[in-house]
Every structure is written in C-alpha cells, then in structure tokens.
Protein backbone atom coordinates (compact mmCIF):
# COMPACT_ATOMS: atom_id res chain seq x y z
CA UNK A 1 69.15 145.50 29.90
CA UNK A 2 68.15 142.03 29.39
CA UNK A 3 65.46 141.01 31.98
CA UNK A 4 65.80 137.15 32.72
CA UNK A 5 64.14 134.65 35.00
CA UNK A 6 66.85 135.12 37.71
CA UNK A 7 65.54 136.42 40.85
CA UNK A 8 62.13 135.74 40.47
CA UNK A 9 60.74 134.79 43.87
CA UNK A 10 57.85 133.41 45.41
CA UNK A 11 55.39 135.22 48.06
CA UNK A 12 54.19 132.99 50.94
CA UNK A 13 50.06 133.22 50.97
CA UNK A 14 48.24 135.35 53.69
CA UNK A 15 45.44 137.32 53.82
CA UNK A 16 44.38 140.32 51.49
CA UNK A 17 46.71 143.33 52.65
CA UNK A 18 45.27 145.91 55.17
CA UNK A 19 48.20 147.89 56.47
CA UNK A 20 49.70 150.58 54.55
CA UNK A 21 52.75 149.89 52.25
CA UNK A 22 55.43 150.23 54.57
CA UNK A 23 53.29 148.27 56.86
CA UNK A 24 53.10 145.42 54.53
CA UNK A 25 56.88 145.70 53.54
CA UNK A 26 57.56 144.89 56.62
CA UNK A 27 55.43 141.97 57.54
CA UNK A 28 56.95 138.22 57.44
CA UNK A 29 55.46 137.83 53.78
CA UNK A 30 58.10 139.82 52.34
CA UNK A 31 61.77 139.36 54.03
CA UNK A 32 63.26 140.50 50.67
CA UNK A 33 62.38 143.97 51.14
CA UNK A 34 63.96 144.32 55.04
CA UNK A 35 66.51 146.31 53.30
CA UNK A 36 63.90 148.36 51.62
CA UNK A 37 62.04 149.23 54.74
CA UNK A 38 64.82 150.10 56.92
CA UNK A 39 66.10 152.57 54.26
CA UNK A 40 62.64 154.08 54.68
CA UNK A 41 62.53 154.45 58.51
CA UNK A 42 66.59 155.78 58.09
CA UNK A 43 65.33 158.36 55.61
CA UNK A 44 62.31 159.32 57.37
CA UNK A 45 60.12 158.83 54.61
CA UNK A 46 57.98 156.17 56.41
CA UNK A 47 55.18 158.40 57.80
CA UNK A 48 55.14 160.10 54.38
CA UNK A 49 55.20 156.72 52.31
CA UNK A 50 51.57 155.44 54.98
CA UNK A 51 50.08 158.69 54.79
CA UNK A 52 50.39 159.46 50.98
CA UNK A 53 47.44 157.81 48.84
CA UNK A 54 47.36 156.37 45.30
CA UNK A 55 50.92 155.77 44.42
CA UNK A 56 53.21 153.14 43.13
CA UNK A 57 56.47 152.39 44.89
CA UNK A 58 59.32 150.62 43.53
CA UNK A 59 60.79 148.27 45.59
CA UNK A 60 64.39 147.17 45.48
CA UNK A 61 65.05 143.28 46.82
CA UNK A 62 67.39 142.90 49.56
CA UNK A 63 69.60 141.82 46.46
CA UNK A 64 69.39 144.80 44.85
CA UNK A 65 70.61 147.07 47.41
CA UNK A 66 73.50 144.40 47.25
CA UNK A 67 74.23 144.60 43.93
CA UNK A 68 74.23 148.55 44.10
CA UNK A 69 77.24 147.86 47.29
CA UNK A 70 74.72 149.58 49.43
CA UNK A 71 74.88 148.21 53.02
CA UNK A 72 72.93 148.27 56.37
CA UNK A 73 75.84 149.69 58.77
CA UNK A 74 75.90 148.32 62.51
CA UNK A 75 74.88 151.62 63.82
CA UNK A 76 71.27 151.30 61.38
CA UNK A 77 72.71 153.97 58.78
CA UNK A 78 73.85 153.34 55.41
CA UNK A 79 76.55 153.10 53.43
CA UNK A 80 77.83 153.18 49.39
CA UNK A 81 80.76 151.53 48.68
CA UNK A 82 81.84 151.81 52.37
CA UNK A 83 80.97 155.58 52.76
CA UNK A 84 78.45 156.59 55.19
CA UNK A 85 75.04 157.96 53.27
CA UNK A 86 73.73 160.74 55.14
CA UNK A 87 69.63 160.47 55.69
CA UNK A 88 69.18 163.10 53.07
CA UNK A 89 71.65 161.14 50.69
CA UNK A 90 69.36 157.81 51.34
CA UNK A 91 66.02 159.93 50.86
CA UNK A 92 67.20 160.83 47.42
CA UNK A 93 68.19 157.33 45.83
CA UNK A 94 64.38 156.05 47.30
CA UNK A 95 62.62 159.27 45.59
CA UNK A 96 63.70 157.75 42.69
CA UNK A 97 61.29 154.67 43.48
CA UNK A 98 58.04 156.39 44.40
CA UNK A 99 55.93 157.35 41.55
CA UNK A 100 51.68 158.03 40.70
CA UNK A 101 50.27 155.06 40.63
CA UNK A 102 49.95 153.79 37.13
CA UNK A 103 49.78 150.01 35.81
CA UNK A 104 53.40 149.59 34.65
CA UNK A 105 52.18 147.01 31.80
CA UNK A 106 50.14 149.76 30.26
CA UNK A 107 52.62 153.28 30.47
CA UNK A 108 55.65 154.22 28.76
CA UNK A 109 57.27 157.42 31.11
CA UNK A 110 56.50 157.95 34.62
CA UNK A 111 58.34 160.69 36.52
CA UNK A 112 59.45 160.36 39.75
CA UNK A 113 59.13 161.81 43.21
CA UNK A 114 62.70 163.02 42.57
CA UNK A 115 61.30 164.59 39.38
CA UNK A 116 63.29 162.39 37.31
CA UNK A 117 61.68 160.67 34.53
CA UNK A 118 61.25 157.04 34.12
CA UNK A 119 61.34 155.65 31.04
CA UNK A 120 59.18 151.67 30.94
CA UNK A 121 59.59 149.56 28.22
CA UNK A 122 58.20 145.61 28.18
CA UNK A 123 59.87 143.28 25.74
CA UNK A 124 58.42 140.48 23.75
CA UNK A 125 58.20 137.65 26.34
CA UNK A 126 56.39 140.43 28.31
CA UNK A 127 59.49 141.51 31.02
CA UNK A 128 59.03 144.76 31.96
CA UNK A 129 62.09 147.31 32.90
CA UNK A 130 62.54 150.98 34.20
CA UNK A 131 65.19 153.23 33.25
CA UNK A 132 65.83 155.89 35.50
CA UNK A 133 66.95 159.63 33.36
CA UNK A 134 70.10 159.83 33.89
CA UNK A 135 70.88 156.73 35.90
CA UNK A 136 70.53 152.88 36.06
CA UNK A 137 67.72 150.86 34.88
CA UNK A 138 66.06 147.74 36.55
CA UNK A 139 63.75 144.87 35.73
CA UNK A 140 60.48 144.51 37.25
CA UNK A 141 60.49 140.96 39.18
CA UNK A 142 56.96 141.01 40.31
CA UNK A 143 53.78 143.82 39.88
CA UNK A 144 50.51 143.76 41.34
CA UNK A 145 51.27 143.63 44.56
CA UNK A 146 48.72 146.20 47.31
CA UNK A 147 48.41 148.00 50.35
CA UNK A 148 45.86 149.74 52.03
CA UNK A 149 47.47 153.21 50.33
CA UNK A 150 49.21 152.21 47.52
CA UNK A 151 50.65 149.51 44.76
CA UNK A 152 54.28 148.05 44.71
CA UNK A 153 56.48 146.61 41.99
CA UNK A 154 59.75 144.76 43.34
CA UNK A 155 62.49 145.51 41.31
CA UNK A 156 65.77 143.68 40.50
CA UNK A 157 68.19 146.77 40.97
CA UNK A 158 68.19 150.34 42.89
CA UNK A 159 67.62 152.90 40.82
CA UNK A 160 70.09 155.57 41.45
C-alpha cells in the first residue's frame, strides 16, 4: 500500500489533553473520529479503553469506516455492507486497533488486543503503514497525538 498525502488533516489548537482517550476522541478537536467513538460506546469498550493505562490506539477517520462500507445505523448500531454488526462483531474489528503503547516510528510488529499481529513498516519519505495478519493494512495519517491514559495514531483505513 502506497501511503500518499491524501487525507492528511489538520487539528484545531487547544489546550494540552487531560481527559482520557475516549474523552479526547470525543471533544470538538477531533470530529473525524465521531465514528470512532460511537463504535466504542456501541461495543462497550469505552470504560475499558479510560480505565486501561499505557497503550496506543489506532484510530480510524470517519473516512475510514466509510471506505470499509461500515455505517452508523439510525437506531446507533452498526452495519457492514448493509448487515447489522452485532456489539460483539463491532468489539472485534476495534481490538484490532488497540495495542501496547510503542512509538510506531521506531517498531516493526506489534500484536494486537485481538492477538493478531501487526506488521509496521515506514517507507523512504518517512509514511508509516500497519498491516493487520491476516487482514487489511492502513496508513498512519497523523502520530503523536495524547491522553491522560494513552497515545493515538489516526489511521487512513479500518483494520479488519
């Protein structure tokens, strides 16, 4: 996969996080990751994603979960392709995402909460992408973003 300039964004200024990840995924500095956050709270991973300590989350754009045709029903579930996701079926694809915190620049394999690995390779004009075993792969828009409990990494696809 060929990492490009394409969906690069800009974060508005504020002041230095204090709220936990989910927390600061939700606040009005980062619309791109409503998607994100609402698959959390449907999965019921958001207590355990602002109680867990020292990890590094993945974070799908609003675009991503797009691109990957899944969708934000009316009722607040999910869907693939049109097909309801079960919470369990949601809580899978975002295990995929959370991982121990580690400086992507700097590591080669990380292994998921799902237990899958994840393979990180940065090219020569210093893009950075994740391959999830067995699955899709992703570039790495922006790193080096904090929370009061953990690092996040917004990422141009789901990993799934």
């Amino acid at each position: 996969m060929s990492c490009g300039t394409d969906g690069f964004f800009a974060i508005v200024a504020g002041p230095p996080p204090v709220g936990t990840v989910v927390e600061e995924l939700s606040s009005v500095r980062f619309p791109m990751f409503s998607t994100l956050v609402s698959a959390v709270v449907y999965a019921g991973l958001a207590d355990a994603l602002s109680e867990k300590k020292d990890y590094l989350l993945l974070c799908p754009t609003n675009d991503a979960f797009e691109r990957a045709q899944i969708t934000v029903t009316g009722s607040g579930g999910f869907a693939l392709e049109g097909k309801h996701l079960k919470k369990e079926e949601v809580a899978a694809v975002l295990e995929n995402h959370v991982v121990k915190l580690a400086d992507l620049a700097n590591v080669t394999e990380l292994t998921a909460m799902s237990g899958k690995k994840i393979t990180v390779s940065t090219d020569d004009n210093k893009r950075t992408t994740v391959m999830l075993e067995g699955g899709s792969s992703a570039c790495v828009l922006m790193r080096g973003f904090v929370s009061s409990n953990a690092a996040f990494a917004a990422l141009g696809r789901v990993l799934k």
